[in-house]
C-alpha atoms as a PDB file:
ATOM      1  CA  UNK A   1      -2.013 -21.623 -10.116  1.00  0.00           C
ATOM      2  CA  UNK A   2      -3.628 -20.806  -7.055  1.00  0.00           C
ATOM      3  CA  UNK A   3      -5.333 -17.904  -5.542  1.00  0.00           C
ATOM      4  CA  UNK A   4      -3.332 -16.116  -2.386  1.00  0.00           C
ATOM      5  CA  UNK A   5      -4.534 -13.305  -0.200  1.00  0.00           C
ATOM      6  CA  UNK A   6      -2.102 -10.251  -0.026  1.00  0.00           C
ATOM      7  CA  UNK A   7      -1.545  -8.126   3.122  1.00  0.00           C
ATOM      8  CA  UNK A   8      -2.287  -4.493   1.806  1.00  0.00           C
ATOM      9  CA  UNK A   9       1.146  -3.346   2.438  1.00  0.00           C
ATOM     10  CA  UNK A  10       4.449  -4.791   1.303  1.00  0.00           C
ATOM     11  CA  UNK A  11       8.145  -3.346   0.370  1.00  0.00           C
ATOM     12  CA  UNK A  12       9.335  -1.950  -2.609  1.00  0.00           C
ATOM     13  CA  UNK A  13      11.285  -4.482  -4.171  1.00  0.00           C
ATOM     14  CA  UNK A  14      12.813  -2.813  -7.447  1.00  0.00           C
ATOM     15  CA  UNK A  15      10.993   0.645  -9.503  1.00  0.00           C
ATOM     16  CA  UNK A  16      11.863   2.258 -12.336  1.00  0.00           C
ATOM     17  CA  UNK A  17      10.143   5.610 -13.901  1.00  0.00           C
ATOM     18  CA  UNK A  18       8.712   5.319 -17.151  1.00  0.00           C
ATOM     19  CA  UNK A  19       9.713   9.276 -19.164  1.00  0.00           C
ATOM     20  CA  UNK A  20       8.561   7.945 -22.648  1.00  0.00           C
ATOM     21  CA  UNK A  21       5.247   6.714 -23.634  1.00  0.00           C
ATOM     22  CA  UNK A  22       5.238   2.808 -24.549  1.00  0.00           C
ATOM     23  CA  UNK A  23       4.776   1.615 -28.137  1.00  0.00           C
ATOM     24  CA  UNK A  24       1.488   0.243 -28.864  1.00  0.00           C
ATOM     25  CA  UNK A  25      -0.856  -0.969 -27.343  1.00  0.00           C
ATOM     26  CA  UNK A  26      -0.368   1.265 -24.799  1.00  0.00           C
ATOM     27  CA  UNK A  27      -3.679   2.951 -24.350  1.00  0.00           C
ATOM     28  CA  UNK A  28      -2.701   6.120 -22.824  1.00  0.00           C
ATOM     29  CA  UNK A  29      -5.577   6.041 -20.090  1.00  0.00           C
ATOM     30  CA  UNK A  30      -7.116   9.031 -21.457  1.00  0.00           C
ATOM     31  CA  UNK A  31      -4.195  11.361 -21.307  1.00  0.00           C
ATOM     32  CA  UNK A  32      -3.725  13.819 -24.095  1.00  0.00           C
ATOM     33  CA  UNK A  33      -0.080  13.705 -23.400  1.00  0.00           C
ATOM     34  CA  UNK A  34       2.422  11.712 -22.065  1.00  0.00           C
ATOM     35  CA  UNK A  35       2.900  11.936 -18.406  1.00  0.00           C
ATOM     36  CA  UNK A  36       6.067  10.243 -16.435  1.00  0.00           C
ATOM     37  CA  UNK A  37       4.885   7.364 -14.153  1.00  0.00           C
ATOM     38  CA  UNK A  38       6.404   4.785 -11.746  1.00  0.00           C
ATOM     39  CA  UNK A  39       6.064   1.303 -11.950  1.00  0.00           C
ATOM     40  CA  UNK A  40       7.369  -0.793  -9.093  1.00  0.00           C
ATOM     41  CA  UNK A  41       7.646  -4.453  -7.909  1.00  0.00           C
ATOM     42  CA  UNK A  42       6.549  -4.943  -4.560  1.00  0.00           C
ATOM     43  CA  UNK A  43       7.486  -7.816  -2.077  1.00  0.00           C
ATOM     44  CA  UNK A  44       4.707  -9.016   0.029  1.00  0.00           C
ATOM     45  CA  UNK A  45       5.096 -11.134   2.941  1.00  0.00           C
ATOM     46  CA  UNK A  46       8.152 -12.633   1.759  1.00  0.00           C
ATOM     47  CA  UNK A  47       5.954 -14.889  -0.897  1.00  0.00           C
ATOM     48  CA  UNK A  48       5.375 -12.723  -3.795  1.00  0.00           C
ATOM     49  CA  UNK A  49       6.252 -10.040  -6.057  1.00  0.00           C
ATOM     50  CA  UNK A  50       3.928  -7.708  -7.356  1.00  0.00           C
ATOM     51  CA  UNK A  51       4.515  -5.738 -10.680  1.00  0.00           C
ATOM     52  CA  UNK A  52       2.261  -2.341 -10.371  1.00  0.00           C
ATOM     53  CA  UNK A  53       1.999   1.171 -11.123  1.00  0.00           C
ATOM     54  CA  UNK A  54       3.387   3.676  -8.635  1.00  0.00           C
ATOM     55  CA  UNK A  55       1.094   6.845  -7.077  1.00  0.00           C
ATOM     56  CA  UNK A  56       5.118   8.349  -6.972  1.00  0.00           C
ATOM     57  CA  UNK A  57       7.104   9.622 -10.208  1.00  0.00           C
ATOM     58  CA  UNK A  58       9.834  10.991  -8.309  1.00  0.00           C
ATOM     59  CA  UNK A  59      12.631   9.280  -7.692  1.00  0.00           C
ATOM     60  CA  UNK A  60      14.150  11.429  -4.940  1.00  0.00           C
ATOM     61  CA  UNK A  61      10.742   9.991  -3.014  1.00  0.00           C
ATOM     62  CA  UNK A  62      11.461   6.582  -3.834  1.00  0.00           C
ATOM     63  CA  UNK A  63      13.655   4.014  -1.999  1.00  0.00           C
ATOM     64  CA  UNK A  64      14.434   0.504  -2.285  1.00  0.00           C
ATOM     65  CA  UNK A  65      13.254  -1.055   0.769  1.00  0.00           C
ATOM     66  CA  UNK A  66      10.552   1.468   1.476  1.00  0.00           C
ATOM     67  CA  UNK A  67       7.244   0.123   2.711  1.00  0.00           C
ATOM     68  CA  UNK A  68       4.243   0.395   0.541  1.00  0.00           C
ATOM     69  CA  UNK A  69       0.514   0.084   0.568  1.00  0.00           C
ATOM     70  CA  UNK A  70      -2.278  -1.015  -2.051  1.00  0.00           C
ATOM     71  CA  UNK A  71      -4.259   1.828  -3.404  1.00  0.00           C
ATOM     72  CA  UNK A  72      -7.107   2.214  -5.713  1.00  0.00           C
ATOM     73  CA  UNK A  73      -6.187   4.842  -8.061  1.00  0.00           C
ATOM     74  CA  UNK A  74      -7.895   6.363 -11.193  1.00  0.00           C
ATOM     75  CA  UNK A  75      -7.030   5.011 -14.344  1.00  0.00           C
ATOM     76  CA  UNK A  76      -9.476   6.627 -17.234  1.00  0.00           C
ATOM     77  CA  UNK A  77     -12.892   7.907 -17.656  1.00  0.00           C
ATOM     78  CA  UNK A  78     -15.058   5.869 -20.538  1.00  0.00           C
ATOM     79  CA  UNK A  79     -17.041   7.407 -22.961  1.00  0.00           C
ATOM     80  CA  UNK A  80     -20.153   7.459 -20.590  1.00  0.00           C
ATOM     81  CA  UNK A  81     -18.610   9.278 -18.253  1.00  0.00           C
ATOM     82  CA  UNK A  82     -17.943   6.080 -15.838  1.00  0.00           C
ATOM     83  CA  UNK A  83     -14.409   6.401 -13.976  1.00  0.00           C
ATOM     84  CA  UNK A  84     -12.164   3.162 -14.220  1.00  0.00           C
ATOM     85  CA  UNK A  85      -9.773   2.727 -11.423  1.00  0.00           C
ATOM     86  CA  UNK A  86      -7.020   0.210 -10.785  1.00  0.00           C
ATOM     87  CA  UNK A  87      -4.675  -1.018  -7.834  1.00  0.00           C
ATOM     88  CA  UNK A  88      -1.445   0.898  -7.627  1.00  0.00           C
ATOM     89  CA  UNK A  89       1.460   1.209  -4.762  1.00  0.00           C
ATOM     90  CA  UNK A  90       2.157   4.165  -2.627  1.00  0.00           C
ATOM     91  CA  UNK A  91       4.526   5.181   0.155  1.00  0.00           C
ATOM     92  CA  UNK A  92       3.318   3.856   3.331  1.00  0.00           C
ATOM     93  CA  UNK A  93       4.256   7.113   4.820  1.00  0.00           C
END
């Protein structure tokens, strides 16, 4: 393996919206339901495909092809109170 530096936009290779929550371990990121959620593989730079959440759960808003850009996005709150975030993909609009 080696390490590669991504461009911070790329194009939505393939997506899918997840309407059930996953078996375990799925951890729910604090949610006290189930909420519908993208994930998405994105092409960058035609060297590599990135498996991520989405920002977008619509699929009306979605298109193969589309372009895309890295986000930071909330992902839970701990028990202290400090927020967790992660990277996540949304329309370069």
């Amino acid at each position: 393996m080696t390490a590669e530096s991504l461009p911070s936009h790329g194009t939505l290779w393939s997506y899918t919206i997840q309407r059930f929550a996953p078996k375990a371990p799925f951890d729910g990121a604090g949610q006290t339901e189930f909420r519908p959620y993208g994930v998405g593989y994105v092409a960058f730079a035609d060297s590599v495909i990135v498996e991520g959440r989405l920002t977008e759960h619509e699929p009306e808003r979605l298109r193969i092809g589309q372009s895309m850009k890295v986000v930071v996005a909330p992902y839970t709150t701990t028990d202290d109170g400090s927020e967790l975030v992660t990277y996540a993909f949304a329309p370069n609009e």
